[in-house]
Protein backbone atom coordinates (compact mmCIF):
# COMPACT_ATOMS: atom_id res chain seq x y z
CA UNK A 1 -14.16 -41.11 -11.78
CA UNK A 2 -17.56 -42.71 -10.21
CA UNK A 3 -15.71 -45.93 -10.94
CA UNK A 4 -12.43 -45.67 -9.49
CA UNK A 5 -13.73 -44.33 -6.37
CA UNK A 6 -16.43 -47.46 -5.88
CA UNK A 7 -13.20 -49.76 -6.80
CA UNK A 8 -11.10 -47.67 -4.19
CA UNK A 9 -14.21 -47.77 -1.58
CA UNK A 10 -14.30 -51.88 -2.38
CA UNK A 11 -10.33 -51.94 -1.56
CA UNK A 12 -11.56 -50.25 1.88
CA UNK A 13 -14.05 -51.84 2.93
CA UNK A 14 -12.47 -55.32 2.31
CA UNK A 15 -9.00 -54.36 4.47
CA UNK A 16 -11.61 -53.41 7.02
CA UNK A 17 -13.77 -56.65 6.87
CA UNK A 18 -10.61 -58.90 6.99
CA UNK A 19 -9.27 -56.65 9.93
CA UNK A 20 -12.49 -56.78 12.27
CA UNK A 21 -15.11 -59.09 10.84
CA UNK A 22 -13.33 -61.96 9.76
CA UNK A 23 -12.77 -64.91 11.53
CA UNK A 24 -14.26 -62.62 14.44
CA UNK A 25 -11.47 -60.90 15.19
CA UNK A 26 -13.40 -58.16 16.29
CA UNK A 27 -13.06 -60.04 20.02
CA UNK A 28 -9.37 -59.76 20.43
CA UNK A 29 -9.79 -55.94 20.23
CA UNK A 30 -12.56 -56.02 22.75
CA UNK A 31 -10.54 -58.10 25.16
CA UNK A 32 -7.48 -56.38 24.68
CA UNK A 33 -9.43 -53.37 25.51
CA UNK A 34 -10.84 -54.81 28.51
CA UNK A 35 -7.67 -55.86 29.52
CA UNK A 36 -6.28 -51.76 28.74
CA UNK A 37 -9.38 -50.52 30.77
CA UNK A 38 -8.27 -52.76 33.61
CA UNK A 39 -4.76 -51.61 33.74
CA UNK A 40 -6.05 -47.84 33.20
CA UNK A 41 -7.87 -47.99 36.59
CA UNK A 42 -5.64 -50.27 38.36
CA UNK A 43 -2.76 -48.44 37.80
CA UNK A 44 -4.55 -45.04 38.74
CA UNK A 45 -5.80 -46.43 42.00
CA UNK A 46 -2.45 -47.46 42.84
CA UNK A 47 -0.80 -44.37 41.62
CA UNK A 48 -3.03 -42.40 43.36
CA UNK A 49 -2.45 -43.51 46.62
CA UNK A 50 0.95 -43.68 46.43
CA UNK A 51 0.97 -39.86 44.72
CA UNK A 52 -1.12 -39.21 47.84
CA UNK A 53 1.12 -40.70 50.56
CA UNK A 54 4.16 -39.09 48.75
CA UNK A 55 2.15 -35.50 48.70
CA UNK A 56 1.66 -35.62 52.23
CA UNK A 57 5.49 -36.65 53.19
CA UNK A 58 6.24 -33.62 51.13
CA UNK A 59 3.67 -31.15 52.15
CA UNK A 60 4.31 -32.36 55.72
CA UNK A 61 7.84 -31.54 55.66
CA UNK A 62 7.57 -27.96 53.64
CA UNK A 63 5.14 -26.76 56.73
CA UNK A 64 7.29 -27.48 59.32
CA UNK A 65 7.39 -24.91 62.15
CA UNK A 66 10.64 -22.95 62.14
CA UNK A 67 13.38 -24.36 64.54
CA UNK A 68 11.55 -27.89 64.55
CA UNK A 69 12.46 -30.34 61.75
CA UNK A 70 11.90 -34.32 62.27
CA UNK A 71 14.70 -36.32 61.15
CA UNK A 72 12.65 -38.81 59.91
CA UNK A 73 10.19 -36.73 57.71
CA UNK A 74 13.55 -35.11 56.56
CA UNK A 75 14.70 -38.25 54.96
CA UNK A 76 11.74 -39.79 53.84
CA UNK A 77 11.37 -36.28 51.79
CA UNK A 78 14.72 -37.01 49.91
CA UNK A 79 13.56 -40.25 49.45
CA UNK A 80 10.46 -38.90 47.94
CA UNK A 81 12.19 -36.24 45.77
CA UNK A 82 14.18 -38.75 44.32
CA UNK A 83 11.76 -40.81 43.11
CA UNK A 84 9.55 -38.11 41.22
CA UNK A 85 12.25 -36.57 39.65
CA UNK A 86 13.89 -39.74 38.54
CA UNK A 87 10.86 -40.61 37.20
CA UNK A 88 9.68 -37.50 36.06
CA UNK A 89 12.94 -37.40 34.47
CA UNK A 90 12.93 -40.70 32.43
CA UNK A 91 10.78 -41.55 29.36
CA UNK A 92 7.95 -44.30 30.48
CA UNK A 93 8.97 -46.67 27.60
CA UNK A 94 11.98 -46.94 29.13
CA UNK A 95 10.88 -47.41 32.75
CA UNK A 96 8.67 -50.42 31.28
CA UNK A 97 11.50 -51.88 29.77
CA UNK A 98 13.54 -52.12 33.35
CA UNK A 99 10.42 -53.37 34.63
CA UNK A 100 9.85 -56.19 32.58
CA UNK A 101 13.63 -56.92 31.17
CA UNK A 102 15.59 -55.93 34.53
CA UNK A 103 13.22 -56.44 37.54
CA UNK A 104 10.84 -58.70 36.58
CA UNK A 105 12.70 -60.54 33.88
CA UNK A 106 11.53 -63.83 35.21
CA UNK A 107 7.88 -62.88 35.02
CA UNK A 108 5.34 -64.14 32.67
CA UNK A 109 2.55 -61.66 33.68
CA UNK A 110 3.30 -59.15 31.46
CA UNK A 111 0.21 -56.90 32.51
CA UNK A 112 0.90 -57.19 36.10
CA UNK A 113 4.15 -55.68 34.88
CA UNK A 114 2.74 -53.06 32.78
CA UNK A 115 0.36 -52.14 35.66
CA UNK A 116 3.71 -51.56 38.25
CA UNK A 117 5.16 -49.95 35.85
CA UNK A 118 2.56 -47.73 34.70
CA UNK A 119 1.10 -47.02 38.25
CA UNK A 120 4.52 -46.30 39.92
CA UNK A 121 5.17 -43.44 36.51
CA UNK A 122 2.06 -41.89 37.06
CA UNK A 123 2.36 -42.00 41.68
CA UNK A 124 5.03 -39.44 40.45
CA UNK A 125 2.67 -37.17 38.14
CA UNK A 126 0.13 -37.46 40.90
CA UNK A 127 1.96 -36.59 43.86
CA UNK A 128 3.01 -33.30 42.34
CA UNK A 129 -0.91 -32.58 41.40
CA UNK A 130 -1.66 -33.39 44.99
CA UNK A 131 1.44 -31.23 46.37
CA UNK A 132 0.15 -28.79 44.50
CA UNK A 133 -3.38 -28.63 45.26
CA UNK A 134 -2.58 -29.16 49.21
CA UNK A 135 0.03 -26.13 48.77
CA UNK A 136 -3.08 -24.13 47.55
CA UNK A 137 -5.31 -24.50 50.25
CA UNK A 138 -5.11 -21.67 52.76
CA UNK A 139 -2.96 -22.11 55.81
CA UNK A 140 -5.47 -20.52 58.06
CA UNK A 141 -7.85 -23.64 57.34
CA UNK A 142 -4.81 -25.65 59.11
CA UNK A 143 -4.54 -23.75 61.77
CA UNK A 144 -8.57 -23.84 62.32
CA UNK A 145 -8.08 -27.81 62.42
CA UNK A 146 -5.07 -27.33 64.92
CA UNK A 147 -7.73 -25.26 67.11
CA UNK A 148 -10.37 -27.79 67.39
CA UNK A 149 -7.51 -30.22 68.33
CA UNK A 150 -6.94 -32.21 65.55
CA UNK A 151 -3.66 -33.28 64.84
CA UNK A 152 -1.82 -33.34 61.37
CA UNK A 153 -3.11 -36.35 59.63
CA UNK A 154 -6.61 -35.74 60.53
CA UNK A 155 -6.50 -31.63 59.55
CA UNK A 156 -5.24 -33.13 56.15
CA UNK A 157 -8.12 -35.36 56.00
CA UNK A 158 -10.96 -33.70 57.01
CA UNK A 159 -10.18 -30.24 55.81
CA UNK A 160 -7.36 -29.54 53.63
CA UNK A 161 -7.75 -32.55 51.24
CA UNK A 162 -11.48 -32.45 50.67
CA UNK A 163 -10.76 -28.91 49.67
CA UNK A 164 -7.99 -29.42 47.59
CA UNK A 165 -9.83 -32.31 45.72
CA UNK A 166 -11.54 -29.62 43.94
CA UNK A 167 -8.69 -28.03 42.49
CA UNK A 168 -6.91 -30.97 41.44
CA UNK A 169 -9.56 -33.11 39.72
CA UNK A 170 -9.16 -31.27 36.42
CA UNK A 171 -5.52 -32.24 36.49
CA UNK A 172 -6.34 -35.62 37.76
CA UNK A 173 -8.77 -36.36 35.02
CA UNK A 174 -5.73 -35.20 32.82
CA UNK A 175 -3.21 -37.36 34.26
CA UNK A 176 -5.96 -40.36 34.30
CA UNK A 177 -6.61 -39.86 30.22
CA UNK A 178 -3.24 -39.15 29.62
CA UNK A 179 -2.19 -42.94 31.65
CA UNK A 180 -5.21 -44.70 29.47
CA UNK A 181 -3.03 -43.33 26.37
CA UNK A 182 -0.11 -44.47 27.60
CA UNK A 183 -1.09 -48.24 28.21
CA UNK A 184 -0.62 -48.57 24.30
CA UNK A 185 2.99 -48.19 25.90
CA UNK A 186 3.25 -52.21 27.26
CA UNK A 187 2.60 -53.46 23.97
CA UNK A 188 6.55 -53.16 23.68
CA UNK A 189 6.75 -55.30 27.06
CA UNK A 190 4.55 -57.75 25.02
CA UNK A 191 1.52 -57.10 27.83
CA UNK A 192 -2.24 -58.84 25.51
CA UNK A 193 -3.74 -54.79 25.27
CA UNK A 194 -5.60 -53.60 22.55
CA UNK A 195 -2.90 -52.29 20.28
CA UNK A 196 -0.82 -55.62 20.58
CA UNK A 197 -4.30 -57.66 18.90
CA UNK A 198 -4.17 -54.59 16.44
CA UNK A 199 -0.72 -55.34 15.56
CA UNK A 200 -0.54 -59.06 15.80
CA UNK A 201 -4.13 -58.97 13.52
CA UNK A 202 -2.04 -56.84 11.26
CA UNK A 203 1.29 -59.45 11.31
CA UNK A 204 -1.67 -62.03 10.20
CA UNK A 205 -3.23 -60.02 7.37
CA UNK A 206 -0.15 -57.69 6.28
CA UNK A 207 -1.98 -54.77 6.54
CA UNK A 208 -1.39 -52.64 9.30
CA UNK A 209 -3.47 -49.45 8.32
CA UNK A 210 -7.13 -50.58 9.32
CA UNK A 211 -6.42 -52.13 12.45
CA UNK A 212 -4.44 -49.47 14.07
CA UNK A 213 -6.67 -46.90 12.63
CA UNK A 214 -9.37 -48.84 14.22
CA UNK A 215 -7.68 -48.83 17.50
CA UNK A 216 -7.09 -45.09 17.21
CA UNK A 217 -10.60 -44.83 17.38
CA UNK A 218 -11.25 -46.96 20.11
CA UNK A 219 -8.70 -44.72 21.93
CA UNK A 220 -10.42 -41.71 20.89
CA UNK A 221 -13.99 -42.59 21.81
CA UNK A 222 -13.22 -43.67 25.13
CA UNK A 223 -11.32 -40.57 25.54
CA UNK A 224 -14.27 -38.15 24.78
CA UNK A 225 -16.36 -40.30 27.12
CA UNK A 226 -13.49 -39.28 30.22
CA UNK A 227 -13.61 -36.55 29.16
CA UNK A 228 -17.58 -35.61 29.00
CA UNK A 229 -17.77 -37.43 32.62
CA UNK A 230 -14.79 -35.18 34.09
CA UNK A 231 -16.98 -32.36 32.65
CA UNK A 232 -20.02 -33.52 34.33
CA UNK A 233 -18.79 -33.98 37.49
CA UNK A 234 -16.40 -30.65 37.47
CA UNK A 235 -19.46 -28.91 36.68
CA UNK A 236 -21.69 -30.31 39.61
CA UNK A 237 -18.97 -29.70 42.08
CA UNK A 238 -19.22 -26.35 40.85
CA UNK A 239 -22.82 -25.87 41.58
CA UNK A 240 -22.60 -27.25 45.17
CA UNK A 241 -19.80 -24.85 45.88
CA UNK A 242 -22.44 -21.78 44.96
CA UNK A 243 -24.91 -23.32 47.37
């Protein structure tokens, strides 16, 4: 039994050697997770500030006074419901695949691609966090900015958003892990990220099982790391509100 469990271990431990260590493939996985590290925080930065923008619109137009409604605000909030709930509404595989094969069909940059595409699914996931977390703030601390004459814009960004940052950054650190799972996504879209080495390395050596069980693992260890940071820094802001 001692054996056939060495000869099995052997049969293991080669897949694994031809899968990382030969020929050094072990680089194209590191660059191709470089490369899905860069489109993680690229496409959050991007999404977030267009989430942002598009929580503000909406927030903006749900507090109007009674009696006074701005035309403008009024359509730019249809526009704005649109686009989360078509996107919302539509699987993200499929969004990339419009991207890359509709809209940017001519394009070679694939990861520029992925990043639009990526970045404009998750503005739509963010705004709602946002919307929410702006929603959540008393209305009394609004009126307190309106008091010390500040006008709309600047009560949002001196003293509702600060204070709805708090809520949302558990939800944000969600929809930030959950978007780093997702770039695995533009591998379909043929964007050079780490699970498109792990499959081409696995084309080259028929045998898929070791290097997409090695990217799994890349996937999860960067995950827990997020995750530990998010609880790190949810934890301090904590402390500083007991102070």
């Amino acid at each position: 039994m001692f054996q056939s469990f060495g000869i099995w271990m052997d049969k293991i431990i080669s897949r694994f050697h031809m899968a990382f260590l030969e020929a050094d493939r072990w680089k194209l996985y590191l660059q191709g997770l470089g490369t899905t590290l860069e489109m993680t925080i690229i496409a959050l930065i991007f999404g977030t500030v267009l989430g942002l923008v598009i929580a503000v619109i909406r927030t903006a137009h749900d507090q109007q006074r009674p009696g006074r409604h701005n035309i403008l605000l009024s359509i730019a909030n249809v526009l704005c419901n649109i686009y989360t709930t078509v996107i919302r509404g539509t699987p993200m595989m499929v969004q990339l695949l419009i991207w890359s094969f509709v809209i940017f069909a001519t394009s070679r940059n694939k990861v520029m691609v992925g990043i639009v595409g990526l970045g404009i699914n998750s503005g739509a996931y963010v705004a709602e966090i946002i919307r929410g977390g702006l929603m959540s703030v008393d209305g009394g601390q609004s009126e307190a900015g309106r008091s010390l004459g500040l006008n709309y814009f600047d009560t949002m960004r001196f003293i509702v958003i600060p204070q709805a940052f708090k809520n949302i950054l558990p939800s944000l650190g969600n929809e930030f892990i959950t978007l780093f799972k997702d770039t695995s996504l533009v591998n379909t879209i043929g964007a050079a990220e780490v699970t498109y080495y792990a499959m081409r390395i696995g084309g080259r050596t028929f045998d898929y099982m070791p290097p997409l069980i090695g990217t799994a693992v890349m996937y999860l260890i960067i995950v827990i790391i997020f995750t530990w940071l998010q609880g790190i820094l949810e934890r301090r802001l904590r402390q500083s509100d007991r102070r």
